[in-house]
Protein backbone atom coordinates (compact mmCIF):
# COMPACT_ATOMS: atom_id res chain seq x y z
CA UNK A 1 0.00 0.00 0.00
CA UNK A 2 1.38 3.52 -0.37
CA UNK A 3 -0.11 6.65 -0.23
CA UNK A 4 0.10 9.44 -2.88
CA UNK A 5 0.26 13.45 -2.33
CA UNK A 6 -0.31 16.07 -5.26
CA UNK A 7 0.65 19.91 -4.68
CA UNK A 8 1.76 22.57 -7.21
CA UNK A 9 -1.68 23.12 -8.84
CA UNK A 10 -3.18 26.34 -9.32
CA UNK A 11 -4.40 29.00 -11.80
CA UNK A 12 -1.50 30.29 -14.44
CA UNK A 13 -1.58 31.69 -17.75
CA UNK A 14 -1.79 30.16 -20.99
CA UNK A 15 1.90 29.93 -22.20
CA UNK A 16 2.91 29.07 -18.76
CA UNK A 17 5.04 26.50 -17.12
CA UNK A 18 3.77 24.39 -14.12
CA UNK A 19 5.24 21.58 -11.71
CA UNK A 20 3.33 19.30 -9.78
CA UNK A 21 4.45 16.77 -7.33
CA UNK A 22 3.47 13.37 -5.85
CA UNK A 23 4.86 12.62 -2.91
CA UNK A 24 4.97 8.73 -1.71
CA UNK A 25 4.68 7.23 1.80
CA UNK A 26 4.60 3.57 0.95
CA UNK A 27 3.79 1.60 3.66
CA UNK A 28 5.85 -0.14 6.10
CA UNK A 29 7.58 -3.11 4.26
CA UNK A 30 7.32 -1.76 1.20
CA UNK A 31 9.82 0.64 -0.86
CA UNK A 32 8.84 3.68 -3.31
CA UNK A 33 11.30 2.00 -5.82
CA UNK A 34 7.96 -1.51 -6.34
CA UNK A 35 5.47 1.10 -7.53
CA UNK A 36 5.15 1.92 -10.89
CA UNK A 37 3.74 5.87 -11.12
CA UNK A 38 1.83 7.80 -13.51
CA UNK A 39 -0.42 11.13 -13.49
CA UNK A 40 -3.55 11.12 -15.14
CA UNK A 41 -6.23 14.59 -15.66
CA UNK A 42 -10.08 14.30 -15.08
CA UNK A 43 -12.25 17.24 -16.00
CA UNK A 44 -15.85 17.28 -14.85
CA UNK A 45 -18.62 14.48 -16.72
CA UNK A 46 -15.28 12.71 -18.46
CA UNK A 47 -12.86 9.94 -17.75
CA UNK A 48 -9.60 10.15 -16.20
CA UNK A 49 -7.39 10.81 -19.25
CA UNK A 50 -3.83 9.38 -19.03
CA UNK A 51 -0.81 12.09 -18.89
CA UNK A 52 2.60 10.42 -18.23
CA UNK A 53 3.78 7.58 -16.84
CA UNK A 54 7.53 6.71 -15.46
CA UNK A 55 9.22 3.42 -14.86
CA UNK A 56 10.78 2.23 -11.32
CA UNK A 57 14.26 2.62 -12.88
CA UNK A 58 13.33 6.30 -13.83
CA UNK A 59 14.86 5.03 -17.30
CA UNK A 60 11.44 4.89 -18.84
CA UNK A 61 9.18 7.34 -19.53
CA UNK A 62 5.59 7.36 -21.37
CA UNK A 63 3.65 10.92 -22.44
CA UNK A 64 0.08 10.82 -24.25
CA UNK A 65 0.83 11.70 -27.82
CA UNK A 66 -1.45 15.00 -27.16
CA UNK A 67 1.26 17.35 -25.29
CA UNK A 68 4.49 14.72 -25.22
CA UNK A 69 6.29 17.78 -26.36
CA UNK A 70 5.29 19.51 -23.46
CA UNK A 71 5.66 17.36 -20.61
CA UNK A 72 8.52 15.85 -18.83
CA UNK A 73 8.34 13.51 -15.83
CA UNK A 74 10.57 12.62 -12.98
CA UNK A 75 11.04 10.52 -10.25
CA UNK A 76 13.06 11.00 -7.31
CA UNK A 77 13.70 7.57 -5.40
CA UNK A 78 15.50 8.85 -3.04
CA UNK A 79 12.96 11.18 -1.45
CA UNK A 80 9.87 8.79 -3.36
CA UNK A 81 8.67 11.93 -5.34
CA UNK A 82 7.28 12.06 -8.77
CA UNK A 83 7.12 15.72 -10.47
CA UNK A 84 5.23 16.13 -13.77
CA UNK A 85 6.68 19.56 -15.67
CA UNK A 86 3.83 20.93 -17.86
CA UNK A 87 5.12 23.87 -20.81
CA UNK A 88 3.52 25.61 -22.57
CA UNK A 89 -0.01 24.96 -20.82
CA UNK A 90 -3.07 25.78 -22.76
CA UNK A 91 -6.67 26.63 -21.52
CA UNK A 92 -7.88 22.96 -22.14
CA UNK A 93 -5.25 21.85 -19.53
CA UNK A 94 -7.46 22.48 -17.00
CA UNK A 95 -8.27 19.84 -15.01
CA UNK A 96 -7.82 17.85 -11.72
CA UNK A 97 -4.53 16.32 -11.80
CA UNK A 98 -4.04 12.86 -10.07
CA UNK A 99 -0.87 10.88 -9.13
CA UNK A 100 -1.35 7.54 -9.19
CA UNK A 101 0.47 4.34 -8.61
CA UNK A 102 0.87 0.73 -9.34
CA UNK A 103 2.72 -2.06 -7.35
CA UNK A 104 4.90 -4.05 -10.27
CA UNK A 105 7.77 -4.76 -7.83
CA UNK A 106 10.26 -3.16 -9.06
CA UNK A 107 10.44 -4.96 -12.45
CA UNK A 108 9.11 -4.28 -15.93
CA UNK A 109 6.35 -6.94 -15.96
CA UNK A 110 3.82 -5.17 -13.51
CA UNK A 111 0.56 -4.74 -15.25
CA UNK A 112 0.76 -0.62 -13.84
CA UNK A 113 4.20 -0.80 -15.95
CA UNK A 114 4.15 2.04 -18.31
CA UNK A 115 0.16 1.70 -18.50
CA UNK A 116 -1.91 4.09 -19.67
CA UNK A 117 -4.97 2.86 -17.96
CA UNK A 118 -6.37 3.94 -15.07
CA UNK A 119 -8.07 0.45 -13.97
CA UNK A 120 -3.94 -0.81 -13.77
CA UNK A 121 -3.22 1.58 -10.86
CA UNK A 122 -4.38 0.54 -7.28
CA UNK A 123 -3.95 4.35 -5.52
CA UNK A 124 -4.67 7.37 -5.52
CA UNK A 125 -3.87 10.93 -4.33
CA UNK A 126 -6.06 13.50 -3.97
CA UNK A 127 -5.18 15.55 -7.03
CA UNK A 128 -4.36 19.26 -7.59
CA UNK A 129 -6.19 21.58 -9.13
CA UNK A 130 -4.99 23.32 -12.65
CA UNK A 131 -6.39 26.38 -14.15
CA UNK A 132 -5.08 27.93 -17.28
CA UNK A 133 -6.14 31.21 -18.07
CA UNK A 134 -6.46 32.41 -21.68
């Protein structure tokens, strides 16, 4: 089990840069470095809509093929923190952001592994909120 924590949302202006963070707090027993972690966007009446994704090993990354150029993610094992850098935002980035994670073990044959479905991931955070003004 592990639980997830988003911060850095807010409201910016189009054109704009923005960093949110997840921070981890797996639970005893088990280690930030067996979860596989992604962010994912939900706006009001839709589906959570896959953003990024990043491997155990940090090595791998994964970006929906709507804003790749525009996103970067990272994970920090050390301090079990996943940031997700958003350029460039535009209005229709507005949305609840959500960290979410997957238990693979540390390996590459986790279902949550690089998945872009929401169904693989067993928690949750909160999410942040992200405005983009036009």
């Amino acid at each position: 089990q592990v639980q997830l924590r988003e911060t850095g949302g807010g409201l910016v202006q189009a054109g704009d840069s923005l960093r949110l963070s997840c921070a981890a707090s797996p639970a005893s027993g088990r280690a930030f470095t067996e979860y596989a972690i992604a962010w994912f966007r939900q706006v009001p009446g839709k589906a959570r809509e896959f953003v990024a994704a990043i491997s155990t090993s940090r090595r791998e990354t994964l970006y929906t093929d709507s804003a790749k150029e525009r996103l970067s993610i990272a994970r920090d094992n050390a301090n079990s923190t996943v940031d997700l850098l958003m350029k460039n935002l535009k209005p229709d980035a507005k949305a609840d952001y959500y960290c979410a994670a997957g238990y693979v073990g540390g390996t590459r044959y986790g279902r949550a592994h690089l998945s872009q479905e929401a169904d693989d991931y067993s928690y949750w955070g909160q999410g942040t909120q992200v405005t983009v003004s036009s």
